[in-house]
PDB file of N, CA and C in Angstrom:
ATOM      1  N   UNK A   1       0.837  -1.179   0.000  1.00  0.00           N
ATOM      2  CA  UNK A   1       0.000   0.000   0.000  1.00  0.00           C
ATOM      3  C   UNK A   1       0.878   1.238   0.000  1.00  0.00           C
ATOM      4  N   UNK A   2       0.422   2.611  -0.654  1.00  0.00           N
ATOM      5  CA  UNK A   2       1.027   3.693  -0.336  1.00  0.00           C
ATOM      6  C   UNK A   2       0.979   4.204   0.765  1.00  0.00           C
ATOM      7  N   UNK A   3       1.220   3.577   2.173  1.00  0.00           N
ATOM      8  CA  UNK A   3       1.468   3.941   3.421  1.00  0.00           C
ATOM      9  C   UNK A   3       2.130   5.474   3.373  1.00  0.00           C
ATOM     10  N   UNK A   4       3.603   5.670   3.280  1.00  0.00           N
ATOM     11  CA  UNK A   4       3.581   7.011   3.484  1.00  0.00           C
ATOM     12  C   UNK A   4       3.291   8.423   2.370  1.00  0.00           C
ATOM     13  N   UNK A   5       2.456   8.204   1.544  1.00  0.00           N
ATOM     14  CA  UNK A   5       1.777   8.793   0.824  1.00  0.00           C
ATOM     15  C   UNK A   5       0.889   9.006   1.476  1.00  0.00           C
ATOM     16  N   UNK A   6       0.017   8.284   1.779  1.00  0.00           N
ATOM     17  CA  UNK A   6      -1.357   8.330   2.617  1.00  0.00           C
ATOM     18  C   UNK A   6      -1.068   9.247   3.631  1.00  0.00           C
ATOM     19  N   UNK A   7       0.258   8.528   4.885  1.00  0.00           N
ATOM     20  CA  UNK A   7       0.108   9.164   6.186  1.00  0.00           C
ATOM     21  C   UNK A   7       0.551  10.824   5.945  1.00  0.00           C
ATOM     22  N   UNK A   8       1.221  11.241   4.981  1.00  0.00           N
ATOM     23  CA  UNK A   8       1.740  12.825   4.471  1.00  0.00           C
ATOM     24  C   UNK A   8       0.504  13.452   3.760  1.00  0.00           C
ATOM     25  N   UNK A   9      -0.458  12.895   2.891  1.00  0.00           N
ATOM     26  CA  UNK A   9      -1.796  13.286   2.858  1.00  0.00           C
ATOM     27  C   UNK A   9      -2.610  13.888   4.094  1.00  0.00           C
ATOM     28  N   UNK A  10      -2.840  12.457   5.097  1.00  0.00           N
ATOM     29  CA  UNK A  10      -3.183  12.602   6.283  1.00  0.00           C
ATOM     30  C   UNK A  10      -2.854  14.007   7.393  1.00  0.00           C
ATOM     31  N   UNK A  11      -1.378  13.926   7.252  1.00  0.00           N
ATOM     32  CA  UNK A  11      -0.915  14.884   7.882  1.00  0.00           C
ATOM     33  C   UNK A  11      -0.979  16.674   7.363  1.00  0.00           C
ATOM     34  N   UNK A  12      -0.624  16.500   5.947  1.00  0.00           N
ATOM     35  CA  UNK A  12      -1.070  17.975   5.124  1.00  0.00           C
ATOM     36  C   UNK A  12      -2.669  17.975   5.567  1.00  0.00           C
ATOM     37  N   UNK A  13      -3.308  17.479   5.071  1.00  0.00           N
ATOM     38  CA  UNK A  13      -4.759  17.457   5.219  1.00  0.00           C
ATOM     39  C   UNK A  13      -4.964  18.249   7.119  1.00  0.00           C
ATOM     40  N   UNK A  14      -4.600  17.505   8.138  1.00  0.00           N
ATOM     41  CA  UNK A  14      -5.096  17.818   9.241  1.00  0.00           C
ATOM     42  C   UNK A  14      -4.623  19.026   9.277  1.00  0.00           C
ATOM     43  N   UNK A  15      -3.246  19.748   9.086  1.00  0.00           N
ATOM     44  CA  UNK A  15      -2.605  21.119   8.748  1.00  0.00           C
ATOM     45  C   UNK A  15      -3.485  21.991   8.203  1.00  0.00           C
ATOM     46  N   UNK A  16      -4.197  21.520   7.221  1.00  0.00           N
ATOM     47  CA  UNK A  16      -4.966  22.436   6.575  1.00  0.00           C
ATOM     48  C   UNK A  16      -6.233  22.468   7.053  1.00  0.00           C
ATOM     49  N   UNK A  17      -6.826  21.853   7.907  1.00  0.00           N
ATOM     50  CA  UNK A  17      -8.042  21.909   8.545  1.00  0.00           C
ATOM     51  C   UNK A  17      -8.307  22.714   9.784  1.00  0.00           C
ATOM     52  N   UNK A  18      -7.008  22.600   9.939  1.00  0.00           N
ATOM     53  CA  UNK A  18      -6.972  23.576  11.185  1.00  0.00           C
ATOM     54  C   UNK A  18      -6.913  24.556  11.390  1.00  0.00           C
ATOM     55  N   UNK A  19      -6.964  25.416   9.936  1.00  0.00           N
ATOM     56  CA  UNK A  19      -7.502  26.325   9.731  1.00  0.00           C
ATOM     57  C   UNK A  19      -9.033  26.999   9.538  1.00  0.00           C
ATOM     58  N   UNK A  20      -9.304  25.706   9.233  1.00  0.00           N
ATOM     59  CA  UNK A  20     -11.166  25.891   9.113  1.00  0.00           C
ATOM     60  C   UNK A  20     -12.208  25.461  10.508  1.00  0.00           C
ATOM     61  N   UNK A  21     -12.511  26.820  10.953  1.00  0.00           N
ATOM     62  CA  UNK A  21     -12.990  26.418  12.006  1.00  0.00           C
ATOM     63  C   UNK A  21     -14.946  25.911  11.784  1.00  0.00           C
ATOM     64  N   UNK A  22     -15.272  26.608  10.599  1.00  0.00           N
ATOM     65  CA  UNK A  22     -16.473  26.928  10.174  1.00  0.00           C
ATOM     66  C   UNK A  22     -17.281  25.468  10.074  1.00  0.00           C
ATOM     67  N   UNK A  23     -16.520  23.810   9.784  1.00  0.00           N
ATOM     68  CA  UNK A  23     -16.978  22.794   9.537  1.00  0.00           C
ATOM     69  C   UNK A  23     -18.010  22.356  10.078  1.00  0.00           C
ATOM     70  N   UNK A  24     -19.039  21.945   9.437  1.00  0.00           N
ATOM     71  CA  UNK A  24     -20.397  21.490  10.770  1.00  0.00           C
ATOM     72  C   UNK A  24     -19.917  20.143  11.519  1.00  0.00           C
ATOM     73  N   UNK A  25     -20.680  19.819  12.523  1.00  0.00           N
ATOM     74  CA  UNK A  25     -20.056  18.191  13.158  1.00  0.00           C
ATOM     75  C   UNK A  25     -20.437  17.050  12.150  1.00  0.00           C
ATOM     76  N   UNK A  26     -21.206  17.237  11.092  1.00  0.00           N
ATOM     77  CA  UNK A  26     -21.556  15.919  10.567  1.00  0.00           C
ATOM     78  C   UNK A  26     -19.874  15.720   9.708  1.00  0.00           C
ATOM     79  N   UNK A  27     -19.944  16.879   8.909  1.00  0.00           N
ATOM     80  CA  UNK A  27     -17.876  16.705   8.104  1.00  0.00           C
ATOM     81  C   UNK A  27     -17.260  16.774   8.955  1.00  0.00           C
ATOM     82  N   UNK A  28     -17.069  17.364  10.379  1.00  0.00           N
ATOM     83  CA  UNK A  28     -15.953  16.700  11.243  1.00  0.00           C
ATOM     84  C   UNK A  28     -15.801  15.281  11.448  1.00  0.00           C
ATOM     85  N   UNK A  29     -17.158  14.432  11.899  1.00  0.00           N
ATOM     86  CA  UNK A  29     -17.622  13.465  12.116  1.00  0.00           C
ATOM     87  C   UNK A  29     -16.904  12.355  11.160  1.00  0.00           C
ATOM     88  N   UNK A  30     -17.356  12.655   9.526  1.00  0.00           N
ATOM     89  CA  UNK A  30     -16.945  12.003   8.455  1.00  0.00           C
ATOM     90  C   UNK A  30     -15.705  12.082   8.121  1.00  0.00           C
ATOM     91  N   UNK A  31     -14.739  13.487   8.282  1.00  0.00           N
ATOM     92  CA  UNK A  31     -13.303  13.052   8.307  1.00  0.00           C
ATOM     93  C   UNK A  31     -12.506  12.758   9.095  1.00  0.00           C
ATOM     94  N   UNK A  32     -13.087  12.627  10.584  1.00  0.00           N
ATOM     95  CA  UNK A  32     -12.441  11.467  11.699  1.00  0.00           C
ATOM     96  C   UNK A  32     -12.531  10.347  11.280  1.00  0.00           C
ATOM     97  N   UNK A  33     -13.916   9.487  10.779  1.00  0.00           N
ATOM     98  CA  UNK A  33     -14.235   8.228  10.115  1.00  0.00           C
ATOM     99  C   UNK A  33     -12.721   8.352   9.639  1.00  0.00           C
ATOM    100  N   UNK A  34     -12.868   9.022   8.064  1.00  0.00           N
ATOM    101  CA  UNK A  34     -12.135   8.719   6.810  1.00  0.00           C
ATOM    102  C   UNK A  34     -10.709   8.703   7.970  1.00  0.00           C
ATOM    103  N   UNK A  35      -9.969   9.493   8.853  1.00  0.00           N
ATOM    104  CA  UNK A  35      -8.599   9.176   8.919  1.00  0.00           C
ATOM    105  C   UNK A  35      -8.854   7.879   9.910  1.00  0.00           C
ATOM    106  N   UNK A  36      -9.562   7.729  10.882  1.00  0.00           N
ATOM    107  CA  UNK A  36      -9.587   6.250  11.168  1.00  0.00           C
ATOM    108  C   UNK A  36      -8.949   4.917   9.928  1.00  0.00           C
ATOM    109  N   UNK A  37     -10.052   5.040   8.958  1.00  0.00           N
ATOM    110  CA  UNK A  37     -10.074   3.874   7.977  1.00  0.00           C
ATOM    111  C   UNK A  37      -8.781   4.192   7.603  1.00  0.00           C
ATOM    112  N   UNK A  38      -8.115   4.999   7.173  1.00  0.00           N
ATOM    113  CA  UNK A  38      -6.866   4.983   6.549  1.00  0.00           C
ATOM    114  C   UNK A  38      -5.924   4.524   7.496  1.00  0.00           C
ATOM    115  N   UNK A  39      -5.967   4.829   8.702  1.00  0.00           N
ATOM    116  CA  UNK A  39      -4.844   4.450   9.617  1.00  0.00           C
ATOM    117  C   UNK A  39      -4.871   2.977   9.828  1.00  0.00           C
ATOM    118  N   UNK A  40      -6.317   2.580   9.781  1.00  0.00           N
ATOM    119  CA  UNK A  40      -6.586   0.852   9.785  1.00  0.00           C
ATOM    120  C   UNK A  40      -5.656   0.059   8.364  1.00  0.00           C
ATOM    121  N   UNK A  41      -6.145   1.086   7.513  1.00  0.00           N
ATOM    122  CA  UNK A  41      -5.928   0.460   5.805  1.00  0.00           C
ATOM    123  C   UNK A  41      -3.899   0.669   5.925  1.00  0.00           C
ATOM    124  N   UNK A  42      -3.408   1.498   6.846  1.00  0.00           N
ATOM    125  CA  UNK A  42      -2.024   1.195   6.489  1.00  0.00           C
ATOM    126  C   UNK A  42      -1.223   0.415   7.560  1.00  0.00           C
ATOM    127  N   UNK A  43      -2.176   0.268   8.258  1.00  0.00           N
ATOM    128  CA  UNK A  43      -1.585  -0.702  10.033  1.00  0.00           C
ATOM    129  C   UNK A  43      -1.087  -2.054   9.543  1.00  0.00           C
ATOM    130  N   UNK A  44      -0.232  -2.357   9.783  1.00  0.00           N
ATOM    131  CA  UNK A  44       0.338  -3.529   9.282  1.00  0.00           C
ATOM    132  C   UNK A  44      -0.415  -5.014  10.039  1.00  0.00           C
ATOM    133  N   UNK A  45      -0.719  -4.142  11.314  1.00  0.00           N
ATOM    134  CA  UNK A  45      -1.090  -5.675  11.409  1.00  0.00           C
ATOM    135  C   UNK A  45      -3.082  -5.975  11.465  1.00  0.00           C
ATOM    136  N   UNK A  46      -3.116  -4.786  10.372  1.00  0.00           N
ATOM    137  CA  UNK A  46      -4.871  -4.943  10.299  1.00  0.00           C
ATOM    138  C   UNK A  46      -5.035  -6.296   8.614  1.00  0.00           C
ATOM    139  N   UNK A  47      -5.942  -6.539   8.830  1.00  0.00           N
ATOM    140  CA  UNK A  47      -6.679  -7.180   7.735  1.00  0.00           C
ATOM    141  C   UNK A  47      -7.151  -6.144   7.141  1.00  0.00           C
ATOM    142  N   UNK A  48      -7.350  -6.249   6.026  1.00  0.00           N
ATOM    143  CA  UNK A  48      -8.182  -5.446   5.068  1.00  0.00           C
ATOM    144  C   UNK A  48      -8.115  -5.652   3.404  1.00  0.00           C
ATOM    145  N   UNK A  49      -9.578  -6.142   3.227  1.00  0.00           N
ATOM    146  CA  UNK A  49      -9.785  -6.151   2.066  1.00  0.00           C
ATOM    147  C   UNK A  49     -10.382  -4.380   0.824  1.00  0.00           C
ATOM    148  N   UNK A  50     -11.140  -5.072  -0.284  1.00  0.00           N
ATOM    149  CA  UNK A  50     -11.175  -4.312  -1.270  1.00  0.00           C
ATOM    150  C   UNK A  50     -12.518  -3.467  -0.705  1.00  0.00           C
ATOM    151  N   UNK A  51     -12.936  -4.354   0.079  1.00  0.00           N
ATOM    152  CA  UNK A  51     -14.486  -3.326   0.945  1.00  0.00           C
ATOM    153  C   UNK A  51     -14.011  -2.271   1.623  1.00  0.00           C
ATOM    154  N   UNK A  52     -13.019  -2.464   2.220  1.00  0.00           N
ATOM    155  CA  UNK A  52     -12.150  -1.050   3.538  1.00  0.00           C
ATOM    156  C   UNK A  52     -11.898  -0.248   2.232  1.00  0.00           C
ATOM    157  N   UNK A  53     -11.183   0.061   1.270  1.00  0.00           N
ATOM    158  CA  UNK A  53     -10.813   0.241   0.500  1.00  0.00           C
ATOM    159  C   UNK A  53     -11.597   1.181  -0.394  1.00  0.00           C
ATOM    160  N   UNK A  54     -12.514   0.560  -0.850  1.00  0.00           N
ATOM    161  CA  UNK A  54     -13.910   1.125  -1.459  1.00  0.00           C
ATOM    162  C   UNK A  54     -14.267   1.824  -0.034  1.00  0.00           C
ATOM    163  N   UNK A  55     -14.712   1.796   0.890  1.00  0.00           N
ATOM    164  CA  UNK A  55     -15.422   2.625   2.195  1.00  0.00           C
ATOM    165  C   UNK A  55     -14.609   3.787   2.350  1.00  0.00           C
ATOM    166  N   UNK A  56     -13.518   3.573   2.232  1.00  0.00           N
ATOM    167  CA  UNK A  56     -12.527   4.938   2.526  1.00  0.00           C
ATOM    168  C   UNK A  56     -12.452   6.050   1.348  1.00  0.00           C
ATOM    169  N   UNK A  57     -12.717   5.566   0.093  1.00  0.00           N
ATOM    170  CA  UNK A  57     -12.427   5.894  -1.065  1.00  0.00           C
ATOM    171  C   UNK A  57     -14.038   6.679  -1.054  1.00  0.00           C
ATOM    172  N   UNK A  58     -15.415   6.244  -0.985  1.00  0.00           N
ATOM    173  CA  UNK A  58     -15.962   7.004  -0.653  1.00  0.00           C
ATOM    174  C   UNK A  58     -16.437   8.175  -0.229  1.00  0.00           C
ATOM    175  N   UNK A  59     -15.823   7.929   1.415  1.00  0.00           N
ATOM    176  CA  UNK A  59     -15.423   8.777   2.430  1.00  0.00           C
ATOM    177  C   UNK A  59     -14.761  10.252   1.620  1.00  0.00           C
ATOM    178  N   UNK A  60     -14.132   9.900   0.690  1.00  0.00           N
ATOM    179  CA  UNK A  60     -13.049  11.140   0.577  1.00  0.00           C
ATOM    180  C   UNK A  60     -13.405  11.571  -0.325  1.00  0.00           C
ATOM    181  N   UNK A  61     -14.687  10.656  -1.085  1.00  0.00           N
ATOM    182  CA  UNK A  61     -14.952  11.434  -2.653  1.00  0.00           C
ATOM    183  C   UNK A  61     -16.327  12.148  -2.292  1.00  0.00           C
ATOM    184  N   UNK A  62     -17.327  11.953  -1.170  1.00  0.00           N
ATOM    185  CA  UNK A  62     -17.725  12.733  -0.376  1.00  0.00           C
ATOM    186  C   UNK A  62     -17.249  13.665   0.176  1.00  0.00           C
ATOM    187  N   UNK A  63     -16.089  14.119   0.882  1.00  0.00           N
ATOM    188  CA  UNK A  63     -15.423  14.795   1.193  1.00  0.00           C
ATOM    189  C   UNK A  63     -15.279  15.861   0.664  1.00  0.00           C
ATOM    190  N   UNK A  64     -14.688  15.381  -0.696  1.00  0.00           N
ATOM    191  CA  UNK A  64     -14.131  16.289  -1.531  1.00  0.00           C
ATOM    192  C   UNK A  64     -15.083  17.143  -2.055  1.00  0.00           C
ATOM    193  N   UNK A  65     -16.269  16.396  -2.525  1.00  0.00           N
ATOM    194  CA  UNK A  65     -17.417  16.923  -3.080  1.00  0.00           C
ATOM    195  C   UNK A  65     -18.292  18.598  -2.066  1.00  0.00           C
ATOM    196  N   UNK A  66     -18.178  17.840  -0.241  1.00  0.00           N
ATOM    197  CA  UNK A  66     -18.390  19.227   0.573  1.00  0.00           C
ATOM    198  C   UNK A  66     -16.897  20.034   0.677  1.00  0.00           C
ATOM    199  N   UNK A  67     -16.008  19.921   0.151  1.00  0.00           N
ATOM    200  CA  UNK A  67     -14.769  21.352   0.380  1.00  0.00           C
ATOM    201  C   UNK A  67     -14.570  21.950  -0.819  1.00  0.00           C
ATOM    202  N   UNK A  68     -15.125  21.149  -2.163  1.00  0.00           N
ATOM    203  CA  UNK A  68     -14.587  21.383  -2.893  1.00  0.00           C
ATOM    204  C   UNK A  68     -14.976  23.046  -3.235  1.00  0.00           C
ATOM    205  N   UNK A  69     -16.033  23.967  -2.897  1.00  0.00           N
ATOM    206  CA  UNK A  69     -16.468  25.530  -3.252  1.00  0.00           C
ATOM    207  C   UNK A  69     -15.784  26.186  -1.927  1.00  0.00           C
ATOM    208  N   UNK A  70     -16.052  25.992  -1.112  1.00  0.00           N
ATOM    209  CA  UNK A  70     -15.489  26.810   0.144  1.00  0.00           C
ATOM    210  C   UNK A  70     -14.275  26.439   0.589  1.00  0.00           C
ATOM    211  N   UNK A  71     -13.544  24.956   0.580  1.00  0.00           N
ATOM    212  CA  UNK A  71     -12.262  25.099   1.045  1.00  0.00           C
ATOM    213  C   UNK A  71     -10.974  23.990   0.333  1.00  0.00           C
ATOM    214  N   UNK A  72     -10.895  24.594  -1.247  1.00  0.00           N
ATOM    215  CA  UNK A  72     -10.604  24.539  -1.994  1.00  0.00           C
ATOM    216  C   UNK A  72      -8.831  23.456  -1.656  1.00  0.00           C
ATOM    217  N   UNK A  73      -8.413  24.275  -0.710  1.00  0.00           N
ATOM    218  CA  UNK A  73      -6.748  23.688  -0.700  1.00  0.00           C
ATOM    219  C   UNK A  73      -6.864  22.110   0.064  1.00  0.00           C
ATOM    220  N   UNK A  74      -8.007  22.051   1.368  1.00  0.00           N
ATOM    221  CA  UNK A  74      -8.477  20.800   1.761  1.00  0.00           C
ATOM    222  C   UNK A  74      -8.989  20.043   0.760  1.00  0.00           C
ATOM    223  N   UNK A  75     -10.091  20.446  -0.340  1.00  0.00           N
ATOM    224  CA  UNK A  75     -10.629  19.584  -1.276  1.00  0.00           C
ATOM    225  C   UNK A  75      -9.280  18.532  -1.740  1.00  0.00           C
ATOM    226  N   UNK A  76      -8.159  19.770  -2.751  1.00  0.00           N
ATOM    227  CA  UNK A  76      -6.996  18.950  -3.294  1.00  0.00           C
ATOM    228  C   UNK A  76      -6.338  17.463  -2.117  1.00  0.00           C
ATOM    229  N   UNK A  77      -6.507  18.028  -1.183  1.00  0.00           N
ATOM    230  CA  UNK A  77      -6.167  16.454  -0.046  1.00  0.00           C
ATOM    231  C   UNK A  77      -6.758  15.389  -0.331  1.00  0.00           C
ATOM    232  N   UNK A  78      -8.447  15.609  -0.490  1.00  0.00           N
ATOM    233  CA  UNK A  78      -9.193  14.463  -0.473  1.00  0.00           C
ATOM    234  C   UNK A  78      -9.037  14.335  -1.996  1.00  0.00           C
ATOM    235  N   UNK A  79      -8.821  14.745  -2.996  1.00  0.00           N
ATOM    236  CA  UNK A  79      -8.804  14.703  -4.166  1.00  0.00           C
ATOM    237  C   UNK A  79      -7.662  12.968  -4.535  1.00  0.00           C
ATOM    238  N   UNK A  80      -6.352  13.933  -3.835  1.00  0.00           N
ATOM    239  CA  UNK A  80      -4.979  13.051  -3.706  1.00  0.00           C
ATOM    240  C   UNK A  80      -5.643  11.352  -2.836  1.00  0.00           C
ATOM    241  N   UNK A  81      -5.985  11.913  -2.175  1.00  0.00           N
ATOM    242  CA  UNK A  81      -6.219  10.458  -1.392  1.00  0.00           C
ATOM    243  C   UNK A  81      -7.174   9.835  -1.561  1.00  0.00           C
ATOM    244  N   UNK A  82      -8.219  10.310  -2.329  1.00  0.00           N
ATOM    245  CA  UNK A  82      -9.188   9.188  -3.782  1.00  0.00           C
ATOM    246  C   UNK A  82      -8.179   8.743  -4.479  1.00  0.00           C
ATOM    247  N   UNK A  83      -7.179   9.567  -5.058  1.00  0.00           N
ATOM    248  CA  UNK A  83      -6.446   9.030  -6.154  1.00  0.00           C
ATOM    249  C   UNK A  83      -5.485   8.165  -5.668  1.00  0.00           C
ATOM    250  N   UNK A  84      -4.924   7.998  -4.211  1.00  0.00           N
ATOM    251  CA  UNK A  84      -4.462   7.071  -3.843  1.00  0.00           C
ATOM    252  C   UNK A  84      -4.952   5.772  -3.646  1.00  0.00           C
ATOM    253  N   UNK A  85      -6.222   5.757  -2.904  1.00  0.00           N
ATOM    254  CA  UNK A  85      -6.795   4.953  -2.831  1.00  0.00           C
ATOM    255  C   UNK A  85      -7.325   4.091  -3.598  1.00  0.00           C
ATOM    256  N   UNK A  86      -7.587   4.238  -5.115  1.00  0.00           N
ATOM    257  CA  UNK A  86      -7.811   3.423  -6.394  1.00  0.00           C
ATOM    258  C   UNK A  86      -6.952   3.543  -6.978  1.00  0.00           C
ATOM    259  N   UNK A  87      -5.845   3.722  -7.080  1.00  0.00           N
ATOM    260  CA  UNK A  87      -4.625   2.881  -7.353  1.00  0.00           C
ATOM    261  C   UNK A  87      -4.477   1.974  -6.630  1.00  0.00           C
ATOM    262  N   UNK A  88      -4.401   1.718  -5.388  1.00  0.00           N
ATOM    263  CA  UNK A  88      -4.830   0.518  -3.898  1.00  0.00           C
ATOM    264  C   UNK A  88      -5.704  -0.122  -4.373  1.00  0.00           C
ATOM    265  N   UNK A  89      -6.570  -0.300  -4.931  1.00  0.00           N
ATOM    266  CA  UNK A  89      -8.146  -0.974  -5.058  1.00  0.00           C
ATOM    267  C   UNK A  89      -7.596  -1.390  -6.405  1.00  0.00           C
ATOM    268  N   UNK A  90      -6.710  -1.378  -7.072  1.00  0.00           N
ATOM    269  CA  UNK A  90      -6.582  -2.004  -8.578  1.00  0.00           C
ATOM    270  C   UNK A  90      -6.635  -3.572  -8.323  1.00  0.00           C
TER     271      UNK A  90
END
């Protein structure tokens, strides 16, 4: 897996959120989910199939879809880490 791709996503991403204080709790909610699943999806000693995979990939294409007008530099995160994630799912 692209483990440290992901976790430098992960990490830019939380950098850049922390600038946005404006988020309602349901997208806070959903991008705690999404970095959960990713931290599961690169844990070495988790199981995980093409379902975690697809669920996370979701997660972020939702994501992307609520930052993409108002917080444009977060969108590009979730953008990257769809695109990571189905390269993973090949």
């Amino acid at each position: 897996m692209a483990d440290p791709e992901l976790r430098q996503l992960l990490k830019d991403l939380h950098e850049s959120l922390e600038d946005t204080r404006e988020l309602d709790p349901e997208t806070r909610a959903l991008v705690h989910e999404l970095d959960e699943d990713i931290h599961r999806l690169v844990a070495p000693e988790e199981e995980t199939g093409a379902d975690d995979i697809e669920s996370a990939r979701d997660k972020a294409r939702e994501l992307q879809a609520r930052f993409q007008a108002e917080h444009p530099v977060a969108e590009r995160f979730f953008r990257e880490i769809v695109e990571v994630l189905s390269k993973v799912g090949i």
